[in-house]
Protein backbone atom coordinates (compact mmCIF):
# COMPACT_ATOMS: atom_id res chain seq x y z
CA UNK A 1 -4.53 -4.14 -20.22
CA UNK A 2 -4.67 -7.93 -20.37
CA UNK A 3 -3.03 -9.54 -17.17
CA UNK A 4 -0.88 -11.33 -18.45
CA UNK A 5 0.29 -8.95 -20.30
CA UNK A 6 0.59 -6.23 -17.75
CA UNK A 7 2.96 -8.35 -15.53
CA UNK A 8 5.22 -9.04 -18.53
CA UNK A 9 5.75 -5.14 -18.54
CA UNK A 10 6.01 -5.44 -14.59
CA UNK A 11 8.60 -8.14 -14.97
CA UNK A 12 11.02 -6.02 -17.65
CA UNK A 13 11.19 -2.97 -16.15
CA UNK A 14 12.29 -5.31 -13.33
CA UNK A 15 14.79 -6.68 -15.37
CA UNK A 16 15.66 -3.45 -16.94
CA UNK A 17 16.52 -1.46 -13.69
CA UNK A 18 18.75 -4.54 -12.87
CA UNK A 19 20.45 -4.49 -16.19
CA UNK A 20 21.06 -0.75 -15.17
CA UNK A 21 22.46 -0.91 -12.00
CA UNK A 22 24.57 -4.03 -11.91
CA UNK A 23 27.87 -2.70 -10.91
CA UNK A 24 29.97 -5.50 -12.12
CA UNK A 25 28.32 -6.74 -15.06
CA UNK A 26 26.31 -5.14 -18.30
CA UNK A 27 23.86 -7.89 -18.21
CA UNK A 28 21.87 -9.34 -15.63
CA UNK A 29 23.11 -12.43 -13.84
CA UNK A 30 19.65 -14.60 -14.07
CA UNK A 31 20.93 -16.81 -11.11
CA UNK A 32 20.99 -14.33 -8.31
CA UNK A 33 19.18 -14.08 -5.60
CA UNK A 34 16.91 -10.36 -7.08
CA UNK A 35 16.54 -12.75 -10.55
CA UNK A 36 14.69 -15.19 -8.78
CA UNK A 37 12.80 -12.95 -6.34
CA UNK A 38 11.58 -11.26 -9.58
CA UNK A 39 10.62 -14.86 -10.86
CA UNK A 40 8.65 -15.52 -7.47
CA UNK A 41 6.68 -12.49 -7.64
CA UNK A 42 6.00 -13.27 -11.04
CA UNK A 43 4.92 -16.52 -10.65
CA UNK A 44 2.82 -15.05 -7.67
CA UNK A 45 0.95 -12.43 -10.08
CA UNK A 46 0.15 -15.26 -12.83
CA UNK A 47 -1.22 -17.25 -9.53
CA UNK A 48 1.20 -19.94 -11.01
CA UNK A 49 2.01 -20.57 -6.59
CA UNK A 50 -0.47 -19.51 -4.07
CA UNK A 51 0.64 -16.06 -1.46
CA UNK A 52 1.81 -18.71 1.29
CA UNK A 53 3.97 -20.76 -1.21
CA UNK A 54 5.53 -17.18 -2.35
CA UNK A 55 6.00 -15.67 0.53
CA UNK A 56 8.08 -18.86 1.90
CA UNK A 57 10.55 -18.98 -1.17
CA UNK A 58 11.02 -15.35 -0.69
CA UNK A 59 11.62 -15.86 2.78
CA UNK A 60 13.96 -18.68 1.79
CA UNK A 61 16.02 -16.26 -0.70
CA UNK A 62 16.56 -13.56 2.02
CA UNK A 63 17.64 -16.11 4.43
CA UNK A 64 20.41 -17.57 1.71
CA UNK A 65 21.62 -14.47 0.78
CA UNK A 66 24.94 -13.06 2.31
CA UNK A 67 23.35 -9.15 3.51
CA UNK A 68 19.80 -10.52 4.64
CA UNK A 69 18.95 -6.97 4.57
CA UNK A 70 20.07 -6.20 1.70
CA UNK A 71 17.75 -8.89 -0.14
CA UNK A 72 14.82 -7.77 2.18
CA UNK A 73 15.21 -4.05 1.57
CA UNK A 74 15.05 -5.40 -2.56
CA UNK A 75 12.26 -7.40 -2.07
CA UNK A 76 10.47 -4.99 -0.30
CA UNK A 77 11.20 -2.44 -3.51
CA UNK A 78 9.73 -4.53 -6.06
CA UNK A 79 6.56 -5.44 -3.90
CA UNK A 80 6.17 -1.82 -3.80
CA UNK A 81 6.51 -1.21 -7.51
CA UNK A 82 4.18 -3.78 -8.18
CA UNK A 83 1.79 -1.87 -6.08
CA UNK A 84 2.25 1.07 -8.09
CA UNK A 85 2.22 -0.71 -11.51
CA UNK A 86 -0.84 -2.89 -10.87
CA UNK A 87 -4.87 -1.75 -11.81
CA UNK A 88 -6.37 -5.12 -10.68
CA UNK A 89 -8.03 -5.92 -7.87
CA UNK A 90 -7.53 -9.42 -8.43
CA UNK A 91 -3.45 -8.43 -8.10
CA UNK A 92 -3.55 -5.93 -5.24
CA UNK A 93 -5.42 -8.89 -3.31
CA UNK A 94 -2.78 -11.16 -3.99
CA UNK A 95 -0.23 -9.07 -3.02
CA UNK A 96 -2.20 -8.12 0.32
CA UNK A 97 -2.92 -12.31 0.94
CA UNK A 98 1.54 -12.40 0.04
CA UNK A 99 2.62 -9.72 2.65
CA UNK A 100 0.28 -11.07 5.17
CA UNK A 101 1.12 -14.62 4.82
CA UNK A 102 4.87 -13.27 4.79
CA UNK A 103 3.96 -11.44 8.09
CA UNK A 104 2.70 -15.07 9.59
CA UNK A 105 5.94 -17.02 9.00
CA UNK A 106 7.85 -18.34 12.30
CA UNK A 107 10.51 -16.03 13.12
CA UNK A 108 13.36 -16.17 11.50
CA UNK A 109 16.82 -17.90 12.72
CA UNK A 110 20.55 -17.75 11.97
CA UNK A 111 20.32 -21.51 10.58
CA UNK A 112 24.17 -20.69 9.51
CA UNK A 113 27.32 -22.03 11.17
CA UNK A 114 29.16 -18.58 12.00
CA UNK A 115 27.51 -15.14 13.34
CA UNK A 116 25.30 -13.45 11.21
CA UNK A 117 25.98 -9.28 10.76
CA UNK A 118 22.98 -7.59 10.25
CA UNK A 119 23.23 -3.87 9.85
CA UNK A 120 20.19 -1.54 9.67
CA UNK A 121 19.94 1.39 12.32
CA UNK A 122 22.72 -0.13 13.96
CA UNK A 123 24.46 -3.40 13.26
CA UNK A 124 23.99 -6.95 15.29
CA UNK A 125 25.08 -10.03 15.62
CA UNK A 126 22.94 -12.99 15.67
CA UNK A 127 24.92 -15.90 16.85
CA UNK A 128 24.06 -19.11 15.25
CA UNK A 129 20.46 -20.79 16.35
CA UNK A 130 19.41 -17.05 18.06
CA UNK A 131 15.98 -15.12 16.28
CA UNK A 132 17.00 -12.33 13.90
CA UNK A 133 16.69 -9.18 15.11
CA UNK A 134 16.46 -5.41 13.23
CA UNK A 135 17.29 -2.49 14.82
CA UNK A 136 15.06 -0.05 13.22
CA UNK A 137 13.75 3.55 14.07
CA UNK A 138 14.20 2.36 17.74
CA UNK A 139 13.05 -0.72 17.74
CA UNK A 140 13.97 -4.19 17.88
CA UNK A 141 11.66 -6.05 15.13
CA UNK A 142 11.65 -9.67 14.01
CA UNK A 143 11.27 -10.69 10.15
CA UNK A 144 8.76 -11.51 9.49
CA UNK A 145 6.40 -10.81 12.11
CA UNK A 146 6.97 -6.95 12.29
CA UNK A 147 7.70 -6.37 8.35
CA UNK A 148 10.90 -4.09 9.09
CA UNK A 149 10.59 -1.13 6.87
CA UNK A 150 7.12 -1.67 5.09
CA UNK A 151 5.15 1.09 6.99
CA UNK A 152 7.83 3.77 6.79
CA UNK A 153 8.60 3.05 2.97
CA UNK A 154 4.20 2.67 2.38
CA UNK A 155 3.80 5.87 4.07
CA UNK A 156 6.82 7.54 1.50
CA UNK A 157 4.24 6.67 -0.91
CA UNK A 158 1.19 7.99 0.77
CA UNK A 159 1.85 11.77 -0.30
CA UNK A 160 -1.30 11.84 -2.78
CA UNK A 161 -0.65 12.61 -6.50
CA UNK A 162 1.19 15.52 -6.05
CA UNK A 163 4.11 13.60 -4.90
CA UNK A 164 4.44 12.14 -8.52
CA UNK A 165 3.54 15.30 -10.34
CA UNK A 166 6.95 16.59 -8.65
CA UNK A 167 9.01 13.83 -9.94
CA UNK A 168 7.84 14.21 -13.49
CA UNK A 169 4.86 11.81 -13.93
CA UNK A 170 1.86 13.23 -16.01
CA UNK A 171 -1.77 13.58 -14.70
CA UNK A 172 -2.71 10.24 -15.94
CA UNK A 173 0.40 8.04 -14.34
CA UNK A 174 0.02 10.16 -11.31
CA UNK A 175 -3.71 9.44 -10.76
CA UNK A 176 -3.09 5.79 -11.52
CA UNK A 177 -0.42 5.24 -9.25
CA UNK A 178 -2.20 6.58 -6.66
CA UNK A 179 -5.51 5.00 -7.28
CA UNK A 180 -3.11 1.77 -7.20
CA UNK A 181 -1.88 2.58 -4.16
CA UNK A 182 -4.85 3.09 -2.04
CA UNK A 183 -6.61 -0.07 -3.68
CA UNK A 184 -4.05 -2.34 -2.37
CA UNK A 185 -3.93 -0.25 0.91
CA UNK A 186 -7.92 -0.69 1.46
CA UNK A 187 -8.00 -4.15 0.30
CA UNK A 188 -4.84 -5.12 2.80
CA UNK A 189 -6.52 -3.23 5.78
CA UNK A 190 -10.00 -4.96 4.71
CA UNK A 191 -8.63 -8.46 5.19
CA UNK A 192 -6.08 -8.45 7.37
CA UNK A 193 -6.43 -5.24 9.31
CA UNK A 194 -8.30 -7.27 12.26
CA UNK A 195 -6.49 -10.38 11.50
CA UNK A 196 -2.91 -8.62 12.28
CA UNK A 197 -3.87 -5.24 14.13
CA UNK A 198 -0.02 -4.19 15.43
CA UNK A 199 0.69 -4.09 11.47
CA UNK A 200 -2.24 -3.60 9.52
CA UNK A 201 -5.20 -2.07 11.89
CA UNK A 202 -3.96 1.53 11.63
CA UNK A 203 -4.12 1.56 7.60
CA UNK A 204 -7.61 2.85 8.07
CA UNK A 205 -5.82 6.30 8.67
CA UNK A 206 -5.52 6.51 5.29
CA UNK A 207 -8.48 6.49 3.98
CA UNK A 208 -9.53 9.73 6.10
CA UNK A 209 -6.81 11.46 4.07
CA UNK A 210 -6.90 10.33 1.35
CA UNK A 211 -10.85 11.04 1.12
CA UNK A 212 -10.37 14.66 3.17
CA UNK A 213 -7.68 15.25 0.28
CA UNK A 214 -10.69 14.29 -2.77
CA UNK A 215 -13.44 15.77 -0.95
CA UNK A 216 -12.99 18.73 1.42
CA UNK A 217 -11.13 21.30 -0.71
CA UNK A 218 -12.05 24.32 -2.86
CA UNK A 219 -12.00 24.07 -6.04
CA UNK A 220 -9.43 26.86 -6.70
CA UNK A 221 -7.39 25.71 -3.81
CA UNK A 222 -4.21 23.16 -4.26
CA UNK A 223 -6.15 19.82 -3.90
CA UNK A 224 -9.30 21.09 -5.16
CA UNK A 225 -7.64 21.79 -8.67
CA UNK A 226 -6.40 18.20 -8.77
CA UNK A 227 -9.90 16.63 -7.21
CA UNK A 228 -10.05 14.81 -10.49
CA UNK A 229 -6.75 12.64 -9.70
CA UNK A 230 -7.66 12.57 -5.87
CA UNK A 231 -11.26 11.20 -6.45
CA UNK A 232 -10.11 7.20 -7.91
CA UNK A 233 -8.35 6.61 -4.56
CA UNK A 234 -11.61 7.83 -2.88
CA UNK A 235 -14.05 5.92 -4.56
CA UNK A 236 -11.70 2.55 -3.82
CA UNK A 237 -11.78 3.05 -0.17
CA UNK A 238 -15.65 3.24 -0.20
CA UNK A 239 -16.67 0.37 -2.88
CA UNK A 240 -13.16 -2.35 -1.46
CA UNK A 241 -13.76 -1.33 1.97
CA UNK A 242 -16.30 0.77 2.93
CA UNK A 243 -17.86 -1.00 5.66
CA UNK A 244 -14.68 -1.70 7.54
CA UNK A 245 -13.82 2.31 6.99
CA UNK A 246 -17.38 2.86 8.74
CA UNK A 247 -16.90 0.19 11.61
CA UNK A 248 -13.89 2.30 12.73
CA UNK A 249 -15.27 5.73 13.04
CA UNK A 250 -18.15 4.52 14.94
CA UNK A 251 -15.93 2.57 17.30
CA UNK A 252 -13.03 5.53 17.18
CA UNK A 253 -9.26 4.64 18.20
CA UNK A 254 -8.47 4.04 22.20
CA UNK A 255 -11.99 5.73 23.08
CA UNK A 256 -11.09 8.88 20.97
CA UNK A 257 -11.85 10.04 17.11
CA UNK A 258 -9.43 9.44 14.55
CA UNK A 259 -7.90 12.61 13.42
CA UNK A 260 -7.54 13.88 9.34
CA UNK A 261 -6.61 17.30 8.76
CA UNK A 262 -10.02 19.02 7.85
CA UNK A 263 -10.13 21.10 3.95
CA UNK A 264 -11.79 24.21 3.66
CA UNK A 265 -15.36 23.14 2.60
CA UNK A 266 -15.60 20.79 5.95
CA UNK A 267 -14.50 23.95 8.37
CA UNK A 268 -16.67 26.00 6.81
CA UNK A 269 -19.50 23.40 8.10
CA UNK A 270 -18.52 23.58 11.23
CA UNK A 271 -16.16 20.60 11.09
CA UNK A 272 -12.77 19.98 12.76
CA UNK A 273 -9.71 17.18 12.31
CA UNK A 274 -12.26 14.48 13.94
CA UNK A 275 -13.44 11.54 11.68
CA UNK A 276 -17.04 11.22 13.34
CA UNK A 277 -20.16 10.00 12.20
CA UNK A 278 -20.95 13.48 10.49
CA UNK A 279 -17.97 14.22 8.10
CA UNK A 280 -18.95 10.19 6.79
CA UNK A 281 -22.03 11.86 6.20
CA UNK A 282 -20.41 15.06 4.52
CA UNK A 283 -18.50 12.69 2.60
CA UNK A 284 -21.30 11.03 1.48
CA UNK A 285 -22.82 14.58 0.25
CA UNK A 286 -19.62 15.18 -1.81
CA UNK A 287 -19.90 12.35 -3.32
CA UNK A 288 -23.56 13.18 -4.52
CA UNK A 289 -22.22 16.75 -5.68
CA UNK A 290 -19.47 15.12 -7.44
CA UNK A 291 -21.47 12.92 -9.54
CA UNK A 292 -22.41 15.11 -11.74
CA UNK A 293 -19.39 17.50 -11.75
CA UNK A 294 -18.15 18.27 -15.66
CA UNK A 295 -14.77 18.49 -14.12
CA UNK A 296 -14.91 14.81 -14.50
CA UNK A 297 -15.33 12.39 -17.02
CA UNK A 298 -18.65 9.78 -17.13
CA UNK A 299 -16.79 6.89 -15.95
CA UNK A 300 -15.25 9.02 -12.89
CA UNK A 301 -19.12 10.90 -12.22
CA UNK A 302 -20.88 6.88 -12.31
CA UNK A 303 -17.91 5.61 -9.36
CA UNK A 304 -18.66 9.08 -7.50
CA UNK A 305 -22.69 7.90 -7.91
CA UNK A 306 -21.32 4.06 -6.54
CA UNK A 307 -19.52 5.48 -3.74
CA UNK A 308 -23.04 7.73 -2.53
CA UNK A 309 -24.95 4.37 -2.95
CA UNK A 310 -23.08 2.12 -1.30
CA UNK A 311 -22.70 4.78 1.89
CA UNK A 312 -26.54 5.37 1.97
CA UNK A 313 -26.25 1.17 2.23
CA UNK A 314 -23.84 0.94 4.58
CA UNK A 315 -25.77 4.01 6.51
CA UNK A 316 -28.85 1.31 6.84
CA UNK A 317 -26.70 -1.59 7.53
């Protein structure tokens, strides 16, 4: 789908669940603050302003808005559904460069007159001039620094294309979304996984599921039978970020392996839940089986094929 095009359709079902669920008008007040973060995001997607100048206009329209959290918390819905909706690399990179340069604003400040309510897990009170705080899941975290919300409402989405079979979606929107999903995931933890660590670093534990998920199951089993919409998401993790996914196995998390619940075909190897060097290298084999599987179509056996070939390049560095 043309670009341009695609984040026209973006932008009206925008403007269409608004139109639904205004609860005082029919119609869609175009001057509110969810109008014009619609408009930013937008203009962010047609590159008409760069991630920095997008991410500070947002931050400008939480700021102004009476429930700060409420605006967040809406902002931080449709930069998820534009996740989901988007196909392009070009897009999931700008909206990985957005929530990154969102991430590297100052903290934020009550620059109002009176005390500033802001309810979450519990509710506080900024006085005027203090940093905003959010109490969240334990934790007192700072907008925009710590990104209140974003890895609990990702990781709602991180349930593999199952999770959108159950709500109705066919095979094809399922597989998309999550192929969607997991590009923008790979391509945020590629370039700013060592640049912000505390927020971005750990994303790589995705990639070991979501490639166990395509790659280690039976065919007759649960996964196995829906390899064909696991395997996209796979492939995108190798070819966006494959050498970064590599780096961190061989270096491992606080001196340890990282951990993936192990499918049937990697225990019956001998494997366990440890990402080491050899399940990279039985990931690599499935790959090679899977490029010429007839389960899948040509276009899905020649990214299986990519995948192989750029892990045998990675292997020789």
């Amino acid at each position: 789908m043309e670009h341009v095009t695609l984040v026209e359709k973006y932008i009206a079902g925008q403007k269409d669940w608004l139109d639904r669920m205004s609860a005082r008008s029919p119609t869609l007040d175009t001057t509110s603050t969810r109008w014009d973060t619609i408009l930013t995001f937008r203009d962010l997607l047609l590159s008409t302003i760069n991630p920095l100048a997008s991410a500070q206009r947002i931050a400008e329209l939480i700021l102004s808005h009476p429930n700060i959290m409420e605006a967040y918390d809406y902002m931080l819905g449709c930069f998820l559904e534009a996740i989901e909706f988007s196909p392009s690399n070009d897009i999931s990179s700008l909206l990985a460069d957005f929530l990154a340069s969102l991430a590297g604003l100052p903290d934020a400040t009550n620059q109002r007159k009176e005390p500033m309510i802001i309810k979450s897990s519990k509710t506080t009170i900024i006085q005027p001039g203090d940093a905003i705080i959010v109490h969240w899941a334990g934790r007192e975290e700072k907008p925009w620094r710590d990104l209140p919300h974003f890895s609990l409402w990702l990781r709602e989405r991180m349930n593999g294309p199952e999770a959108y079979l159950s709500r109705g979606d066919s095979p094809e929107t399922a597989k998309a979304i999550w192929t969607n999903i997991n590009t923008f995931v790979a391509i945020l933890f590629r370039d700013h996984g060592t640049e912000l660590p505390e927020l971005f670093g750990s994303l790589v534990t995705y990639t070991f599921t979501t490639l166990a998920d395509a790659l280690e199951h039976a065919p007759g089993s649960r996964f196995g039978k829906n390899m064909p919409l696991h395997l996209p998401a796979a492939c995108q993790w190798i070819l966006l970020a494959g050498a970064e996914v590599l780096d961190a196995i061989e270096k491992g998390y606080n001196e340890e392996f990282w951990t993936a619940r192990a499918g049937q075909l990697w225990t019956r190897e001998g494997g366990t839940d440890e990402v080491d060097e050899g399940r990279w290298l039985f990931w690599k084999h499935r790959f090679g089986e899977l490029k010429a599987d007839a389960r899948l179509d040509a276009s899905m056996n020649w990214e299986a094929a990519q995948a192989e070939l750029t892990m045998e390049h990675l292997e020789i560095g």
